[in-house]
PDB file of N, CA and C in Angstrom:
ATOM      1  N   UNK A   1       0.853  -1.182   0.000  1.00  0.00           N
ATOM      2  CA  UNK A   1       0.000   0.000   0.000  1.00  0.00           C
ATOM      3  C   UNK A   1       0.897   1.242   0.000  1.00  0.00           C
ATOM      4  N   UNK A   2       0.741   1.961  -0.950  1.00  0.00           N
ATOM      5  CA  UNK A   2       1.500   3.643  -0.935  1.00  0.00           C
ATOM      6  C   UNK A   2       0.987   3.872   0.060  1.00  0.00           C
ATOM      7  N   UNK A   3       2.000   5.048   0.685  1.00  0.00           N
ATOM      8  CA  UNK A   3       1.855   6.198   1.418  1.00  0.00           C
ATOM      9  C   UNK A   3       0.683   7.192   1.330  1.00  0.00           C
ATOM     10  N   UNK A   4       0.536   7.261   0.468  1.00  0.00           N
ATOM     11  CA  UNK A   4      -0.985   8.092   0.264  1.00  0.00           C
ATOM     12  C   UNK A   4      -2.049   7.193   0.712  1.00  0.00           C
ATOM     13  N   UNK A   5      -2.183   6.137   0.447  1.00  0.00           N
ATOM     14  CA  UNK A   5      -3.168   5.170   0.538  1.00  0.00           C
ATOM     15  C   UNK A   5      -3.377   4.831   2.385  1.00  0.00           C
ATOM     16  N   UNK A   6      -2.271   5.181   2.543  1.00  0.00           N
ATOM     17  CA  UNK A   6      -2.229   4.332   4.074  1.00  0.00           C
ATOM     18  C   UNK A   6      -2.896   6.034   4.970  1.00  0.00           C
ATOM     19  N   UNK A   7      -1.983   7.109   4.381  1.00  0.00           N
ATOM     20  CA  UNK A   7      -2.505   8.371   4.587  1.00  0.00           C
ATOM     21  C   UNK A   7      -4.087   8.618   4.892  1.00  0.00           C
ATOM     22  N   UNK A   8      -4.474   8.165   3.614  1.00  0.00           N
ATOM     23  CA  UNK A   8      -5.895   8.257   3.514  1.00  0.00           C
ATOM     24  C   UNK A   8      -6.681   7.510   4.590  1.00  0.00           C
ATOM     25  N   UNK A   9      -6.398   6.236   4.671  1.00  0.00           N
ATOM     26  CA  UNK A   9      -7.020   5.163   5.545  1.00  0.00           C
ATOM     27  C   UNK A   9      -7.006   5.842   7.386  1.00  0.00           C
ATOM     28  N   UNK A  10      -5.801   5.933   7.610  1.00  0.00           N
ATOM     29  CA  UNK A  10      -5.491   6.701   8.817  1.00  0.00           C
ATOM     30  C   UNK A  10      -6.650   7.908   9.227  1.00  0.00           C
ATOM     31  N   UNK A  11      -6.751   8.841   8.187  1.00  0.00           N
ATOM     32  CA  UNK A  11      -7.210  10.186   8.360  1.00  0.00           C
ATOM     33  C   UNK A  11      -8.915   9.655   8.400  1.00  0.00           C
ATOM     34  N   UNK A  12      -9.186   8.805   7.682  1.00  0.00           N
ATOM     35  CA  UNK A  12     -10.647   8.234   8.093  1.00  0.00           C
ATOM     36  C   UNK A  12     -11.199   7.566   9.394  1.00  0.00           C
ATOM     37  N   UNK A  13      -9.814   6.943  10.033  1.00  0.00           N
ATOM     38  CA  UNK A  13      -9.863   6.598  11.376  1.00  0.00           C
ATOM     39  C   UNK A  13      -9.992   7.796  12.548  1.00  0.00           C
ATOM     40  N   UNK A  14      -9.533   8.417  12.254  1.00  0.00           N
ATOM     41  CA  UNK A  14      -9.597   9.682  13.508  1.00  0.00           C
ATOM     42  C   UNK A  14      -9.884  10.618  12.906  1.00  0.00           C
ATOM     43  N   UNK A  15     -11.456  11.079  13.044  1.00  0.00           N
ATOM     44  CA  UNK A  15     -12.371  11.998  13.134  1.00  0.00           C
ATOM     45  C   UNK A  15     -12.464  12.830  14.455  1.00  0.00           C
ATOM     46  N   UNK A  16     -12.168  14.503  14.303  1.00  0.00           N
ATOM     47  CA  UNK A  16     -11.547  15.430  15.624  1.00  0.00           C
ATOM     48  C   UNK A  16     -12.843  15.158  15.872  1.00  0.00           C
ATOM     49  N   UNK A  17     -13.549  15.555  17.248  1.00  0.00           N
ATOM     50  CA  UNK A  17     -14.876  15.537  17.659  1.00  0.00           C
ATOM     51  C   UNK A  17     -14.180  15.679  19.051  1.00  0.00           C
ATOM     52  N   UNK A  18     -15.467  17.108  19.583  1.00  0.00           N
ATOM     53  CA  UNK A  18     -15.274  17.049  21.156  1.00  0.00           C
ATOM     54  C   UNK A  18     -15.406  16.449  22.023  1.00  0.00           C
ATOM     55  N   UNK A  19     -15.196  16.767  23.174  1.00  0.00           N
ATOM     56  CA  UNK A  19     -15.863  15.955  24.472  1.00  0.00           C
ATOM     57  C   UNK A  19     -17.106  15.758  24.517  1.00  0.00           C
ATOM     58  N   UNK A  20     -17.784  16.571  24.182  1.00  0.00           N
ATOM     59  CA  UNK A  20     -19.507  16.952  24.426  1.00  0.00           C
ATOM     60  C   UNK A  20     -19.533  15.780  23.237  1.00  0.00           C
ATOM     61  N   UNK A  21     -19.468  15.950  21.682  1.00  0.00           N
ATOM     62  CA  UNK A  21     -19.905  14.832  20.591  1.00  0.00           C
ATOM     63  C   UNK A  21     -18.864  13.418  21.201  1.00  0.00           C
ATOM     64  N   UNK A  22     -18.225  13.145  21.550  1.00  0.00           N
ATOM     65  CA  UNK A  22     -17.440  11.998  22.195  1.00  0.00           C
ATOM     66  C   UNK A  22     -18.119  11.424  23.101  1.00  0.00           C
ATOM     67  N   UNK A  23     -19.017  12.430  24.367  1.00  0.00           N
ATOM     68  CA  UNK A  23     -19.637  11.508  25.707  1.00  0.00           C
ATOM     69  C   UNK A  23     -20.883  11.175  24.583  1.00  0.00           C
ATOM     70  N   UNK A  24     -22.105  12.089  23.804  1.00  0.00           N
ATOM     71  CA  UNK A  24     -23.043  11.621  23.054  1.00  0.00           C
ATOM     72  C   UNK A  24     -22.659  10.788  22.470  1.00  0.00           C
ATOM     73  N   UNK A  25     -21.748   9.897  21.461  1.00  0.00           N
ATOM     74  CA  UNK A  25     -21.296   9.100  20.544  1.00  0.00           C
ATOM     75  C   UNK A  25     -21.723   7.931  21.389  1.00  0.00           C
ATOM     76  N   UNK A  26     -21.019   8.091  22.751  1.00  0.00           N
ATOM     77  CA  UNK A  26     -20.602   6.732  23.643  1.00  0.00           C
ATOM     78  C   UNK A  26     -21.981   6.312  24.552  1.00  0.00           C
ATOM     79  N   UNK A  27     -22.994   7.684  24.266  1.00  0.00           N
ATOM     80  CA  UNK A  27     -24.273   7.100  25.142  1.00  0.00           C
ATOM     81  C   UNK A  27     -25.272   5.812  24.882  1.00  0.00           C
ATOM     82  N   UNK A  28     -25.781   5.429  25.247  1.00  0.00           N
ATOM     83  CA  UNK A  28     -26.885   4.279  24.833  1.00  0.00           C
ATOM     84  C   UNK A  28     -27.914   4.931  24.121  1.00  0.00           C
ATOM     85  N   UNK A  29     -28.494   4.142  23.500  1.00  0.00           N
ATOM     86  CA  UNK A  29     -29.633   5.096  22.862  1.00  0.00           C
ATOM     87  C   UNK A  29     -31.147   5.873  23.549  1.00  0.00           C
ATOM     88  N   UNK A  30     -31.028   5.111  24.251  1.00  0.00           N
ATOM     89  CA  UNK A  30     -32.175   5.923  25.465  1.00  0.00           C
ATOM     90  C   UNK A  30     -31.724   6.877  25.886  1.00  0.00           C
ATOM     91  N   UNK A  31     -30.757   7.259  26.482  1.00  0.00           N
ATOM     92  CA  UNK A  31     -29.967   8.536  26.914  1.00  0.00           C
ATOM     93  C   UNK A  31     -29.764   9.620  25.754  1.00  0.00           C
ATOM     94  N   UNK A  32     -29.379   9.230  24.477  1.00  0.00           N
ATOM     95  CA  UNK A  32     -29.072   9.653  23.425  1.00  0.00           C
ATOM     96  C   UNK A  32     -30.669  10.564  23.043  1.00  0.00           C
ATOM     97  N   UNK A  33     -31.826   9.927  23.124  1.00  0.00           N
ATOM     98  CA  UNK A  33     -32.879  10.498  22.505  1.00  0.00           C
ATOM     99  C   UNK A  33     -33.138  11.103  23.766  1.00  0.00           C
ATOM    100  N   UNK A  34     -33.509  10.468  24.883  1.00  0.00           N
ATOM    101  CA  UNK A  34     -33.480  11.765  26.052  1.00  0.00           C
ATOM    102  C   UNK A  34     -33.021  12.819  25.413  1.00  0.00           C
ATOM    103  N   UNK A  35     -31.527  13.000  25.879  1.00  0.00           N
ATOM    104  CA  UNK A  35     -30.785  14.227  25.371  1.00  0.00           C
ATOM    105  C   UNK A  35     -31.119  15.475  23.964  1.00  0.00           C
ATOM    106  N   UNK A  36     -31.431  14.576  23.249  1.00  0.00           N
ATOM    107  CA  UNK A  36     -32.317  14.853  21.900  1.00  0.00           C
ATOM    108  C   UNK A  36     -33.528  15.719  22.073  1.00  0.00           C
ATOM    109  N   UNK A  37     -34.430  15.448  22.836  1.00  0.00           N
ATOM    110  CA  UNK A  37     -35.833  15.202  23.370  1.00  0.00           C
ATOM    111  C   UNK A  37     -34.908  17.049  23.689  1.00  0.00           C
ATOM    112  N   UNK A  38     -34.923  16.838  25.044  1.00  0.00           N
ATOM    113  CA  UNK A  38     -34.580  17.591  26.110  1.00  0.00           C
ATOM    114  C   UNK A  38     -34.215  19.108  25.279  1.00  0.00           C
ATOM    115  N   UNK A  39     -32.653  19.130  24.392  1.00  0.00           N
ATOM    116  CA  UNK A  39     -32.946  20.135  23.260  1.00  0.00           C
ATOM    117  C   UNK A  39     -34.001  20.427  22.553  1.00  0.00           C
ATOM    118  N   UNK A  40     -34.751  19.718  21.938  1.00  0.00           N
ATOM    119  CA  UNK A  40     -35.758  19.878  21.350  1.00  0.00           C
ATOM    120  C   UNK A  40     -36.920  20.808  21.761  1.00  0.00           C
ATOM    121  N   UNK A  41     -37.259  20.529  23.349  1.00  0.00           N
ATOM    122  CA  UNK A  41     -37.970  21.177  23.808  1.00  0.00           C
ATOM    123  C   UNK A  41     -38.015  22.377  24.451  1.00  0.00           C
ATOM    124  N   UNK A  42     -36.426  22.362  24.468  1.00  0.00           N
ATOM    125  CA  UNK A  42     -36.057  24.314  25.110  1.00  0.00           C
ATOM    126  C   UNK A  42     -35.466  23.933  26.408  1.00  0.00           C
ATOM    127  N   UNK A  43     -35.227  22.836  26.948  1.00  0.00           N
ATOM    128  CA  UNK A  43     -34.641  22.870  28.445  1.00  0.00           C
ATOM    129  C   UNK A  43     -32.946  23.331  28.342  1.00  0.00           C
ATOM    130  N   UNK A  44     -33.020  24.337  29.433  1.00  0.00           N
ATOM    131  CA  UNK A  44     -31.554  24.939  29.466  1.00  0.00           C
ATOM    132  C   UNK A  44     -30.788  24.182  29.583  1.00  0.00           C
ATOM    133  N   UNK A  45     -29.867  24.462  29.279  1.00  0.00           N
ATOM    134  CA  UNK A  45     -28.153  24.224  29.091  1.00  0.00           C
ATOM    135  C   UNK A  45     -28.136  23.779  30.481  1.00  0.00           C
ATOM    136  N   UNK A  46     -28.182  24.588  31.688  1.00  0.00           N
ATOM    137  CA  UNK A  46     -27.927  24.397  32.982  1.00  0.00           C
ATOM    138  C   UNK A  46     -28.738  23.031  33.689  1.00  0.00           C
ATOM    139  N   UNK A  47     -30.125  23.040  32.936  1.00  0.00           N
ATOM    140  CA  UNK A  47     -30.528  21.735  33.437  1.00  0.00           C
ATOM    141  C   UNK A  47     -29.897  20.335  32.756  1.00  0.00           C
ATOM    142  N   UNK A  48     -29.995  20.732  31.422  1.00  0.00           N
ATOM    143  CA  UNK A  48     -29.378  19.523  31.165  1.00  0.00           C
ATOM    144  C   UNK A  48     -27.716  18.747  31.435  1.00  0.00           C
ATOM    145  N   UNK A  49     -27.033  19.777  31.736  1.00  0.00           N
ATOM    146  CA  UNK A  49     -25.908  19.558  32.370  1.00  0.00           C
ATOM    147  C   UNK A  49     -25.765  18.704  33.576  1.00  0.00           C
ATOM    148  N   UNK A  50     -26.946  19.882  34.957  1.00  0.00           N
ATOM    149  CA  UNK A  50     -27.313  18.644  35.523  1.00  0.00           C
ATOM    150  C   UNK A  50     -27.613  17.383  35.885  1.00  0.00           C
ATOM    151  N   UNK A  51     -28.458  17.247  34.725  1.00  0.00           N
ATOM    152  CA  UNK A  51     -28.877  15.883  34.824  1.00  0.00           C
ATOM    153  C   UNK A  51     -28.214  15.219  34.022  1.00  0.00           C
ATOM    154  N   UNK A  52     -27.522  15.416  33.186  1.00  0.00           N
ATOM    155  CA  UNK A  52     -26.083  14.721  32.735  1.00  0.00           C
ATOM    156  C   UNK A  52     -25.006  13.760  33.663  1.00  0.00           C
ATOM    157  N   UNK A  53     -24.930  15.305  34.605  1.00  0.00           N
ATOM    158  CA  UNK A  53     -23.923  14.467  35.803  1.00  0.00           C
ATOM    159  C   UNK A  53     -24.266  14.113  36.826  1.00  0.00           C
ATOM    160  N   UNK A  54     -25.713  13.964  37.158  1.00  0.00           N
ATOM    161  CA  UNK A  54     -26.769  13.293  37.747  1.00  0.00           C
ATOM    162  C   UNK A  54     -26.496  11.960  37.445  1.00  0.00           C
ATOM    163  N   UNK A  55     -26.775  11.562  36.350  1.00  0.00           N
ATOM    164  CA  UNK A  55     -26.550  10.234  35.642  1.00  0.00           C
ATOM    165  C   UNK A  55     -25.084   9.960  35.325  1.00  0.00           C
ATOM    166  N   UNK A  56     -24.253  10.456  35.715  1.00  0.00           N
ATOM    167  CA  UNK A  56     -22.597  10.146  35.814  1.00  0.00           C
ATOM    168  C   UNK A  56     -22.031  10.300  34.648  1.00  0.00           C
ATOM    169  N   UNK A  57     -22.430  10.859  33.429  1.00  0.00           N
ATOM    170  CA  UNK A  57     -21.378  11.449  32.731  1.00  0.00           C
ATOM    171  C   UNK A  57     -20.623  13.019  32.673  1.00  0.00           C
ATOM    172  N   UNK A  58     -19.575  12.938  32.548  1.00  0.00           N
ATOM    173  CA  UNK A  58     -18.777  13.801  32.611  1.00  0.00           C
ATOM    174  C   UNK A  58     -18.372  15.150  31.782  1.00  0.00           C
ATOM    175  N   UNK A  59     -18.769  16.349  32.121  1.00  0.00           N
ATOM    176  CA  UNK A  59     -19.191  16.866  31.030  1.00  0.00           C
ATOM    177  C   UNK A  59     -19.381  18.558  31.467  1.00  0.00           C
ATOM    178  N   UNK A  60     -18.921  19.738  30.719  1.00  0.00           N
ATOM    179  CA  UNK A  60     -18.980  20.594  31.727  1.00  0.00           C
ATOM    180  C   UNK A  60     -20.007  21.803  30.818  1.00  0.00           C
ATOM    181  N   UNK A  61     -20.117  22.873  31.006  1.00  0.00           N
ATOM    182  CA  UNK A  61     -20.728  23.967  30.973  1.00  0.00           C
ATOM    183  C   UNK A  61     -20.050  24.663  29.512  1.00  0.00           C
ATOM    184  N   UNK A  62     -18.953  24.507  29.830  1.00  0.00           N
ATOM    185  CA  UNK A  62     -18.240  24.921  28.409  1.00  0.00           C
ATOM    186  C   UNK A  62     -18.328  23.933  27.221  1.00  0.00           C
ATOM    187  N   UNK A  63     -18.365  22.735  27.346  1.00  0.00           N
ATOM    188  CA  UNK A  63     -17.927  21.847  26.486  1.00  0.00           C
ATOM    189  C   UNK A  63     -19.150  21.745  26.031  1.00  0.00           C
ATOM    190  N   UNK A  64     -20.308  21.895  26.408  1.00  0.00           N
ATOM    191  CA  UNK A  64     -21.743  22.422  26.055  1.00  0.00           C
ATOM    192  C   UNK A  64     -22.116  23.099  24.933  1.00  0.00           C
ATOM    193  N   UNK A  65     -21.206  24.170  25.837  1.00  0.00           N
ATOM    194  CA  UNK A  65     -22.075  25.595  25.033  1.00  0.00           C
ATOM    195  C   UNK A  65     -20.970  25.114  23.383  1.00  0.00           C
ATOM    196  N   UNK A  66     -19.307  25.443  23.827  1.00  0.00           N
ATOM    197  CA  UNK A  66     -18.677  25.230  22.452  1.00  0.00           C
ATOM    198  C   UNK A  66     -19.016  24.141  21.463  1.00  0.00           C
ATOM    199  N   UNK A  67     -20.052  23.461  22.014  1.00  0.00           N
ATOM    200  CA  UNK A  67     -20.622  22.502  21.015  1.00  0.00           C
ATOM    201  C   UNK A  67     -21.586  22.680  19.967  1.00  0.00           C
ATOM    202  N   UNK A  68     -22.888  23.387  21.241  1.00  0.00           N
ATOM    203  CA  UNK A  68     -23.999  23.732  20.427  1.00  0.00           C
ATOM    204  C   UNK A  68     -23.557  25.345  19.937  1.00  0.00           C
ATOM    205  N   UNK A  69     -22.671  26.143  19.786  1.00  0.00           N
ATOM    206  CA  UNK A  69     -22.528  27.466  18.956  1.00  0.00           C
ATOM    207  C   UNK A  69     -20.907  26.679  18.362  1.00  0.00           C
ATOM    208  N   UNK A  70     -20.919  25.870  17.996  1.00  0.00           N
ATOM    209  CA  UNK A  70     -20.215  25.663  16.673  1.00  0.00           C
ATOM    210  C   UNK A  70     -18.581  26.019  17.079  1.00  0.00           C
ATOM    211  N   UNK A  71     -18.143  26.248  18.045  1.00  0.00           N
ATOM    212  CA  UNK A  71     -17.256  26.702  18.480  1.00  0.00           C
ATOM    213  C   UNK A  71     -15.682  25.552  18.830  1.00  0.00           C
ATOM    214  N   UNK A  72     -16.249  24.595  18.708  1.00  0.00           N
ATOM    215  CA  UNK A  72     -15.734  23.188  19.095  1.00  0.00           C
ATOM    216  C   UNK A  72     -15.097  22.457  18.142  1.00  0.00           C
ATOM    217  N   UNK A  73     -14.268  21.511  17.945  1.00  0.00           N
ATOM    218  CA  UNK A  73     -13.218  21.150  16.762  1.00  0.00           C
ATOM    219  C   UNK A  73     -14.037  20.112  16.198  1.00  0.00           C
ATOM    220  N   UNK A  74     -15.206  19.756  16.358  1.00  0.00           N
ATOM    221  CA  UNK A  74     -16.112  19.111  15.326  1.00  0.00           C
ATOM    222  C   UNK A  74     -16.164  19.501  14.226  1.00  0.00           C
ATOM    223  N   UNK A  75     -15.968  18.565  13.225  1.00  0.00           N
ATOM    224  CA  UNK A  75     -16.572  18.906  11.996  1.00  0.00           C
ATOM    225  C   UNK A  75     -17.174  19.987  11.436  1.00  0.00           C
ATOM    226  N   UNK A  76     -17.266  21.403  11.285  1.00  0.00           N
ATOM    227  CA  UNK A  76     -18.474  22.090  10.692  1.00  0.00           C
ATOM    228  C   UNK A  76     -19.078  21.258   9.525  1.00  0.00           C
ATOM    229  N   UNK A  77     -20.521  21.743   9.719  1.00  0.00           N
ATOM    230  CA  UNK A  77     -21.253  20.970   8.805  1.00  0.00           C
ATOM    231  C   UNK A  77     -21.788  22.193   7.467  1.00  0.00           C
TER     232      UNK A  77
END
């Protein structure tokens, strides 16, 4: 395999994504649509944080916000 080829393969393996898209990636899917749900309906940032680390994931106020205002090394879409 060339160098380019192996290049390529590599760079498809590691996709940058934050903490905030990293703990969602790793949730179960019940938690996942919760979370979903919860945006959907307007509940603050501050509650849902809460109850984030209510339920033991790890996760802060910033890594939040730089997620949902685009601010975060995710992908722009």
């Amino acid at each position: 395999m060339a160098l380019f080829e192996k290049l390529e393969e590599a760079n498809e393996l590691v996709k940058p994504k934050c903490a905030y898209q990293s703990m969602v990636d790793n949730m179960n899917e019940t938690d996942r649509a919760a979370l979903q749900v919860a945006w959907e309906k307007g509940y603050s940032q501050r509650v849902i944080l809460r109850a984030l680390r209510a339920e033991g994931y790890k996760t802060s106020n910033e890594a939040i916000m730089g997620h949902r205002t685009g601010q975060c090394k995710c992908p722009k879409k």
